[in-house]
PDB file of N, CA and C in Angstrom:
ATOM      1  N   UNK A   1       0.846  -1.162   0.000  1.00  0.00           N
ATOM      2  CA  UNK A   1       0.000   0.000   0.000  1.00  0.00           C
ATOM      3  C   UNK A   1       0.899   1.236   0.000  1.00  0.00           C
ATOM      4  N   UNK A   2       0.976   1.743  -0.853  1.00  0.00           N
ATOM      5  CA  UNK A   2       1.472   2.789  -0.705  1.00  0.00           C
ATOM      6  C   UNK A   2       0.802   4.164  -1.172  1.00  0.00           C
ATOM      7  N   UNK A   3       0.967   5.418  -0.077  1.00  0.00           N
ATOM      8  CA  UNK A   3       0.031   7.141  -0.311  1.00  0.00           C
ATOM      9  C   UNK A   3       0.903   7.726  -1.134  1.00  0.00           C
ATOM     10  N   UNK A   4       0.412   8.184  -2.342  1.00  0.00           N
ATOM     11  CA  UNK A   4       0.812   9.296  -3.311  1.00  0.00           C
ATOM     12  C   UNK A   4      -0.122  10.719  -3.432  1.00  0.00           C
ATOM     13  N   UNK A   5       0.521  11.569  -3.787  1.00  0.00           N
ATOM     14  CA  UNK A   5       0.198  13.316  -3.655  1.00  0.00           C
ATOM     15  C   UNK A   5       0.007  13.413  -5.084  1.00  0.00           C
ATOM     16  N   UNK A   6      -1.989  14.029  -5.273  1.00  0.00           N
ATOM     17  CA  UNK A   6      -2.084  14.839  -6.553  1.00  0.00           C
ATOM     18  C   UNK A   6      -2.867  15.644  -6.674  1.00  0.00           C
ATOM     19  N   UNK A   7      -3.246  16.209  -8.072  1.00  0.00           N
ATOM     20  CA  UNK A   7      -4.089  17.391  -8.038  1.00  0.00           C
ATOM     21  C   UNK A   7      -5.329  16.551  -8.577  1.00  0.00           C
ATOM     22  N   UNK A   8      -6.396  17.242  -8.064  1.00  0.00           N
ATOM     23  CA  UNK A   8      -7.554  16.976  -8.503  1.00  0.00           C
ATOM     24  C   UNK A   8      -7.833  17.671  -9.926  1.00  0.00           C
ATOM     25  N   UNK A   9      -8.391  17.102 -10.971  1.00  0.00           N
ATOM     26  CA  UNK A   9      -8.806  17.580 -11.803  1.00  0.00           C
ATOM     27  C   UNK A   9      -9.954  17.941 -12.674  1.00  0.00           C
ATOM     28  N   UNK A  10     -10.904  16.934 -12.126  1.00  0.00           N
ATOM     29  CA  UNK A  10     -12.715  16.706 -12.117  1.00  0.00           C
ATOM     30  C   UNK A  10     -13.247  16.308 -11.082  1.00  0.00           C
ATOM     31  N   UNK A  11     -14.362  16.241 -10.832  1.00  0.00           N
ATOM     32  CA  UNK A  11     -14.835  15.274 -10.189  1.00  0.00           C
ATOM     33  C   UNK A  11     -16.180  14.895 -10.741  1.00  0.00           C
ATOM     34  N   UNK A  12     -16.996  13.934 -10.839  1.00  0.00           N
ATOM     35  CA  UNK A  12     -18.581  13.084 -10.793  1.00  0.00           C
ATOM     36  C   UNK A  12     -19.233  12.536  -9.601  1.00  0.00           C
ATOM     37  N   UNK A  13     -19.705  13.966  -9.625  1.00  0.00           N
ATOM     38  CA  UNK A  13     -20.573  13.443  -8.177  1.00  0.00           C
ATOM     39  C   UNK A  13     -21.897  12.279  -8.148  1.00  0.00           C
ATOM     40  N   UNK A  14     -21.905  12.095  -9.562  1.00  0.00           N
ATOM     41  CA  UNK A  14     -22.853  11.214  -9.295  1.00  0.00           C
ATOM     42  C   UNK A  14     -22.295   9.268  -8.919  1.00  0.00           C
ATOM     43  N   UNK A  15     -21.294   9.240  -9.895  1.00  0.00           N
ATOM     44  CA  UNK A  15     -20.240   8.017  -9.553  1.00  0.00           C
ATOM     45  C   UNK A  15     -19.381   8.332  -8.487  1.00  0.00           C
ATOM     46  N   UNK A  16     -19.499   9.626  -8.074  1.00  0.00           N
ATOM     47  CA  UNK A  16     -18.485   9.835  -6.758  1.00  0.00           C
ATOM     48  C   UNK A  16     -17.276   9.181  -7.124  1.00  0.00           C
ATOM     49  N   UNK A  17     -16.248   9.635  -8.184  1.00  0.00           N
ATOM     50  CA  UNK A  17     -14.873   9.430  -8.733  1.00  0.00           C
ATOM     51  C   UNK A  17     -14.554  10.368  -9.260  1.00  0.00           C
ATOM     52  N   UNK A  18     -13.343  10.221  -9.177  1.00  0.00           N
ATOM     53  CA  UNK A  18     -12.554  11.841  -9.742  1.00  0.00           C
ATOM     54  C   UNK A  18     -11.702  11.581 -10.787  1.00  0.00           C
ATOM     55  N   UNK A  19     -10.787  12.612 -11.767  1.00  0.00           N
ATOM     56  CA  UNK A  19      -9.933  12.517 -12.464  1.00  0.00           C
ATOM     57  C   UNK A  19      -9.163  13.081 -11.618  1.00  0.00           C
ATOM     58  N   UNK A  20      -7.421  12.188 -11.415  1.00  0.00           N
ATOM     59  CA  UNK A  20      -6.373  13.063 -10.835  1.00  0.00           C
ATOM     60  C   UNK A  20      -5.312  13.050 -11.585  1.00  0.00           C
ATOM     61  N   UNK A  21      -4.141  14.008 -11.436  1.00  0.00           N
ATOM     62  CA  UNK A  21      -3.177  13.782 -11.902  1.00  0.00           C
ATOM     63  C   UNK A  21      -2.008  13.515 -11.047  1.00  0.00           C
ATOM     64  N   UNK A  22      -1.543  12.318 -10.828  1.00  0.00           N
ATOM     65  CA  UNK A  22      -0.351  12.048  -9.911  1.00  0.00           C
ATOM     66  C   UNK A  22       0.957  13.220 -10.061  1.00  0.00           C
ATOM     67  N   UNK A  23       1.354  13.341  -8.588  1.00  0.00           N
ATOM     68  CA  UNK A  23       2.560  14.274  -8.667  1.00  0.00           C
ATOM     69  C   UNK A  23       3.750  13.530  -9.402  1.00  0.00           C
ATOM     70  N   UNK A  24       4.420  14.609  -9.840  1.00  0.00           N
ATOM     71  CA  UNK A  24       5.179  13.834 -10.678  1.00  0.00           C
ATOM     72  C   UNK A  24       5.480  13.591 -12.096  1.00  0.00           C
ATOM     73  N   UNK A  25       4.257  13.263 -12.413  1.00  0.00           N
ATOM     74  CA  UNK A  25       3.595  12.977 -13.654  1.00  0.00           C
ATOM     75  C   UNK A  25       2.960  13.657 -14.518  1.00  0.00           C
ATOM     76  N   UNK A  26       3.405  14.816 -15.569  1.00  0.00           N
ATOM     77  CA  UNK A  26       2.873  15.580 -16.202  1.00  0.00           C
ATOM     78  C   UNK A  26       1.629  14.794 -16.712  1.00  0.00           C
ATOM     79  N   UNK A  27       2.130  13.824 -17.975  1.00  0.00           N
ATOM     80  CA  UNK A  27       1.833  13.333 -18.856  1.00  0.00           C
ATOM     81  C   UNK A  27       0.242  12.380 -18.373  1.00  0.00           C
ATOM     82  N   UNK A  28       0.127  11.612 -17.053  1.00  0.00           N
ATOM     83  CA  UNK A  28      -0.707  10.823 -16.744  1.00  0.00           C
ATOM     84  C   UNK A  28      -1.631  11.252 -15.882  1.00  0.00           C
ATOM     85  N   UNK A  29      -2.985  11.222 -16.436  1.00  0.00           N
ATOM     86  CA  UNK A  29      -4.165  11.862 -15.280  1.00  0.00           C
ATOM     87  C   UNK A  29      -5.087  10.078 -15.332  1.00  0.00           C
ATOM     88  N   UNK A  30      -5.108   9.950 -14.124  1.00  0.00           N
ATOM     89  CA  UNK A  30      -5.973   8.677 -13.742  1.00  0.00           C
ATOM     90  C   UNK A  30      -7.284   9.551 -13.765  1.00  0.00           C
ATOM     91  N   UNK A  31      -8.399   8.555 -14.127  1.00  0.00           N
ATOM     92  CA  UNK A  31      -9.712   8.857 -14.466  1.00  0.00           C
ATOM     93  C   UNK A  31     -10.500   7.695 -13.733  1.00  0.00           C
ATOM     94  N   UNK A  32     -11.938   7.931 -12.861  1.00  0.00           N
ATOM     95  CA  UNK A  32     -12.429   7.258 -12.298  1.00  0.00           C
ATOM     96  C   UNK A  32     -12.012   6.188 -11.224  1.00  0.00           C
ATOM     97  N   UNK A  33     -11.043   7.453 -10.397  1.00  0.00           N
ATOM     98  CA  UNK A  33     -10.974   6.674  -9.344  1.00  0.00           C
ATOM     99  C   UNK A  33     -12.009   7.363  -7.902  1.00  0.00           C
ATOM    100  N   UNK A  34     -12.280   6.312  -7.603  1.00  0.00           N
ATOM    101  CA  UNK A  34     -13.289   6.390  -6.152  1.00  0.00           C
ATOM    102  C   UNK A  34     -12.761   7.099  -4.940  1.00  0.00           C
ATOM    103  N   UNK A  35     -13.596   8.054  -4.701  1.00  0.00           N
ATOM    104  CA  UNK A  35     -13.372   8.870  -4.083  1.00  0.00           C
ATOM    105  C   UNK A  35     -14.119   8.633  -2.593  1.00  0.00           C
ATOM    106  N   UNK A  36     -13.427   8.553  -1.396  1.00  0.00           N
ATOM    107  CA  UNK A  36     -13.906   8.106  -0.118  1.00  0.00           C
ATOM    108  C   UNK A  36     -15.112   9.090   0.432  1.00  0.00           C
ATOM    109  N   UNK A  37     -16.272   8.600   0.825  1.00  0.00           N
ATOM    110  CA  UNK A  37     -17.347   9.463   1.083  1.00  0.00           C
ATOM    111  C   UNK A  37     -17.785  10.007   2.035  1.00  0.00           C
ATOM    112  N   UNK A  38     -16.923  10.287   2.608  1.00  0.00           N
ATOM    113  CA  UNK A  38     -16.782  11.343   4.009  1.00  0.00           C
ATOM    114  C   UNK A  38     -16.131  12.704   3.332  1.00  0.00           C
ATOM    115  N   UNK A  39     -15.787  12.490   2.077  1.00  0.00           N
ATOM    116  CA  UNK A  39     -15.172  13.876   1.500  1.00  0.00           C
ATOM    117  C   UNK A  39     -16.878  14.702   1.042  1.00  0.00           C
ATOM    118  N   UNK A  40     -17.095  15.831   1.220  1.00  0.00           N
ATOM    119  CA  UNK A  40     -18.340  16.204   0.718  1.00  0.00           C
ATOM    120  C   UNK A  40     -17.809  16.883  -0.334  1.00  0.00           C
ATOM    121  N   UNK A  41     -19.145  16.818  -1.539  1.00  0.00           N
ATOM    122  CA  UNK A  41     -18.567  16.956  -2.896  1.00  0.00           C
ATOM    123  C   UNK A  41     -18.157  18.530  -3.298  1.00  0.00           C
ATOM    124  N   UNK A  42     -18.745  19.358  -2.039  1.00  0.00           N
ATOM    125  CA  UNK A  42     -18.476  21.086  -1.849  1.00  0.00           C
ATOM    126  C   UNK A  42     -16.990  20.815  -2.264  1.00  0.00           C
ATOM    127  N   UNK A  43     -16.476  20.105  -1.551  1.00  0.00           N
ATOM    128  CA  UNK A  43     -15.048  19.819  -1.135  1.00  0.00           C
ATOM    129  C   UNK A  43     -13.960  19.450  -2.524  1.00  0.00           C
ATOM    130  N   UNK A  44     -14.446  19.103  -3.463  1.00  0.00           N
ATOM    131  CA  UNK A  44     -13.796  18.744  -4.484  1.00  0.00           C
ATOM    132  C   UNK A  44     -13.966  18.978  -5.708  1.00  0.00           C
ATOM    133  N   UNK A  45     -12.753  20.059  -5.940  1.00  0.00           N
ATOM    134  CA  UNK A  45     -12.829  21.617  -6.567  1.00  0.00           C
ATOM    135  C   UNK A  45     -11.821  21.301  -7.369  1.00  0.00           C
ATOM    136  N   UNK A  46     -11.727  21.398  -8.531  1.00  0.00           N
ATOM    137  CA  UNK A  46     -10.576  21.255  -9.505  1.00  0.00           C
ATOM    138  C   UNK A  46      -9.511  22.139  -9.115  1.00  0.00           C
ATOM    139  N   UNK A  47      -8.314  21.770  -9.079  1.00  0.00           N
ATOM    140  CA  UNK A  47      -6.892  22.422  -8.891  1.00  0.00           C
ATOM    141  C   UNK A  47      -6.334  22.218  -7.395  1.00  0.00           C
ATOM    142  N   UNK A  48      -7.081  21.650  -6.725  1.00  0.00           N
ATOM    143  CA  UNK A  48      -7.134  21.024  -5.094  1.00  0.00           C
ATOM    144  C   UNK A  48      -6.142  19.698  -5.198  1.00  0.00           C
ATOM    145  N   UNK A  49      -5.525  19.912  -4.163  1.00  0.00           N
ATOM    146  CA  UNK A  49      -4.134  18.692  -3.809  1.00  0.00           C
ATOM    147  C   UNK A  49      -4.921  18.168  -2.821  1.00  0.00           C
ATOM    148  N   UNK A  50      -4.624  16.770  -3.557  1.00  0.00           N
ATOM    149  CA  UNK A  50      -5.492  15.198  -3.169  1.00  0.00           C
ATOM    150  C   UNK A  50      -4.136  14.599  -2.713  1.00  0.00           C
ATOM    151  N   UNK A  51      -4.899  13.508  -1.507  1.00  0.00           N
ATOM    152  CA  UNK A  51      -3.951  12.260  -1.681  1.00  0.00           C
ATOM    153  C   UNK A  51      -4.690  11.032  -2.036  1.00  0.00           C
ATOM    154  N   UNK A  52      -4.055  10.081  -2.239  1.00  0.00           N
ATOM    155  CA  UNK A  52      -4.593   8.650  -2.521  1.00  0.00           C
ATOM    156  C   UNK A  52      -3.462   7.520  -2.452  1.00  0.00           C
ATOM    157  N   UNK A  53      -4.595   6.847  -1.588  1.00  0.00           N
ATOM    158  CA  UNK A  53      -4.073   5.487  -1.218  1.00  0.00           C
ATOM    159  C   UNK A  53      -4.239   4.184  -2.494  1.00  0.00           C
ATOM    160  N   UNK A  54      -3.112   3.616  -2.802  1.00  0.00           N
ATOM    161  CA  UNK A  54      -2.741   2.898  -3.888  1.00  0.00           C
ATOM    162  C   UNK A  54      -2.474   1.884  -3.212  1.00  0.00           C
ATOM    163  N   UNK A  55      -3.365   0.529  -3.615  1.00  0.00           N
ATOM    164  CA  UNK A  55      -3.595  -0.641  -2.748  1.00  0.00           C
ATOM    165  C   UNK A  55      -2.672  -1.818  -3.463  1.00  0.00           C
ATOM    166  N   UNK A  56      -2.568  -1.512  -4.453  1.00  0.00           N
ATOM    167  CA  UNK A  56      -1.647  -2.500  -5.345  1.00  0.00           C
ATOM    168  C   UNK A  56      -0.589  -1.326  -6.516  1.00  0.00           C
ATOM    169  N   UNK A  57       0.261  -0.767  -6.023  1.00  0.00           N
ATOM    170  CA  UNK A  57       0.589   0.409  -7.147  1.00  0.00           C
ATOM    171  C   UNK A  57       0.914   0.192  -8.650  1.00  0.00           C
ATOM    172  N   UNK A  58       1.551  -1.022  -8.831  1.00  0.00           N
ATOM    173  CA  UNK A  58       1.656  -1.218 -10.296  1.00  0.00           C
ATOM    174  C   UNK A  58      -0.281  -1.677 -11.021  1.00  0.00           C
ATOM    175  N   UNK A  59      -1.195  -1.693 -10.704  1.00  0.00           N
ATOM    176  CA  UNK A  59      -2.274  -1.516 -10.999  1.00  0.00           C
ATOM    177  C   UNK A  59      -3.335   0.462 -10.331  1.00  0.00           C
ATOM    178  N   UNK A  60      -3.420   0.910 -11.300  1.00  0.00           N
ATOM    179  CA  UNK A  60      -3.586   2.720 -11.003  1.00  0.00           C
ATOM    180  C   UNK A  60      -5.261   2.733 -10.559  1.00  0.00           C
ATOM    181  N   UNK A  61      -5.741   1.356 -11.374  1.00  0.00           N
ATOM    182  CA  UNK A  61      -7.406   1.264 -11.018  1.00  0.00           C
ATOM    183  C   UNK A  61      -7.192   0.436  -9.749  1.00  0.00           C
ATOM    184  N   UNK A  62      -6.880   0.217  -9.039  1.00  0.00           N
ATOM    185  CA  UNK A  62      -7.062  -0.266  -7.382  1.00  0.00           C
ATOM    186  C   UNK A  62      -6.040   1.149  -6.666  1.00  0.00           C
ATOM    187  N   UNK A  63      -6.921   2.224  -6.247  1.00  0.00           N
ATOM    188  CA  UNK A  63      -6.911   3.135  -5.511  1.00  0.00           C
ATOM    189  C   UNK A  63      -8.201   4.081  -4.901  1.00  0.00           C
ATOM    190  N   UNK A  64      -8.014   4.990  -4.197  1.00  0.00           N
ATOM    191  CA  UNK A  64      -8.895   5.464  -3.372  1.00  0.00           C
ATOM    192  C   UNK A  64      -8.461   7.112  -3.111  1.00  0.00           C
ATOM    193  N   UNK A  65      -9.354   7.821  -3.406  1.00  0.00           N
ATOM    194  CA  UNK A  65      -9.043   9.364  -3.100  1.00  0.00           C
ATOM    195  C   UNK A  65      -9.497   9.376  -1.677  1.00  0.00           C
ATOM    196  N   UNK A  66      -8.247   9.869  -0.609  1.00  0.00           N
ATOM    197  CA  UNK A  66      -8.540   9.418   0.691  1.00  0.00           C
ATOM    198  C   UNK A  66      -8.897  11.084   1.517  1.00  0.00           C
ATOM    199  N   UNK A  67      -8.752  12.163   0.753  1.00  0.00           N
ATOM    200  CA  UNK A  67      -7.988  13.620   1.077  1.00  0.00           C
ATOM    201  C   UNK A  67      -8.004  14.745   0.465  1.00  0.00           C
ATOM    202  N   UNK A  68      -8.493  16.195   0.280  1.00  0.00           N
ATOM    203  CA  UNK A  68      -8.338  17.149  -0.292  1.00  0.00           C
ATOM    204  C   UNK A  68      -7.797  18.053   0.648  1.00  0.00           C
ATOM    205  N   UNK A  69      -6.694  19.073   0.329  1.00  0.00           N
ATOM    206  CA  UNK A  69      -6.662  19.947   1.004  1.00  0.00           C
ATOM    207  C   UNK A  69      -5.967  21.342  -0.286  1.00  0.00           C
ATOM    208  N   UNK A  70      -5.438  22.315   0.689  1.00  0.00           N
ATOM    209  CA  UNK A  70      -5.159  23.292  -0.003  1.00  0.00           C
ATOM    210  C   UNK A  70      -6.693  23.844  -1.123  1.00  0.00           C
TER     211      UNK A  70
END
């Protein structure tokens, strides 16, 4: 398991998943990952630094937006 730092870049409040872009990583924005639901959706604002917990990291679809701040 390992926590990585990114920016938020969408969100779907109706699937409650976001597009992020991992730090780091110009080039790669993960799309439809699940976003933990204690975050309220006020809360998730494009250009907002996310974290996410990566449960298997060499697979990008087994993760979890755990965090918004800034």
């Amino acid at each position: 398991m390992t926590v990585r730092r990114g920016v938020l870049k969408a969100f779907n409040s109706g699937a409650y998943t976001a597009t992020v872009q991992v730090a780091g990583s110009l080039a790669v924005w993960l799309t439809d990952v699940p976003v933990a639901r204690n975050i309220a959706s006020a809360e998730m604002v494009a250009g907002r630094s996310c974290a996410m917990i990566f449960f298997d990291e060499p697979n990008p679809e087994d993760a979890v937006v755990i965090a918004v701040y800034v």
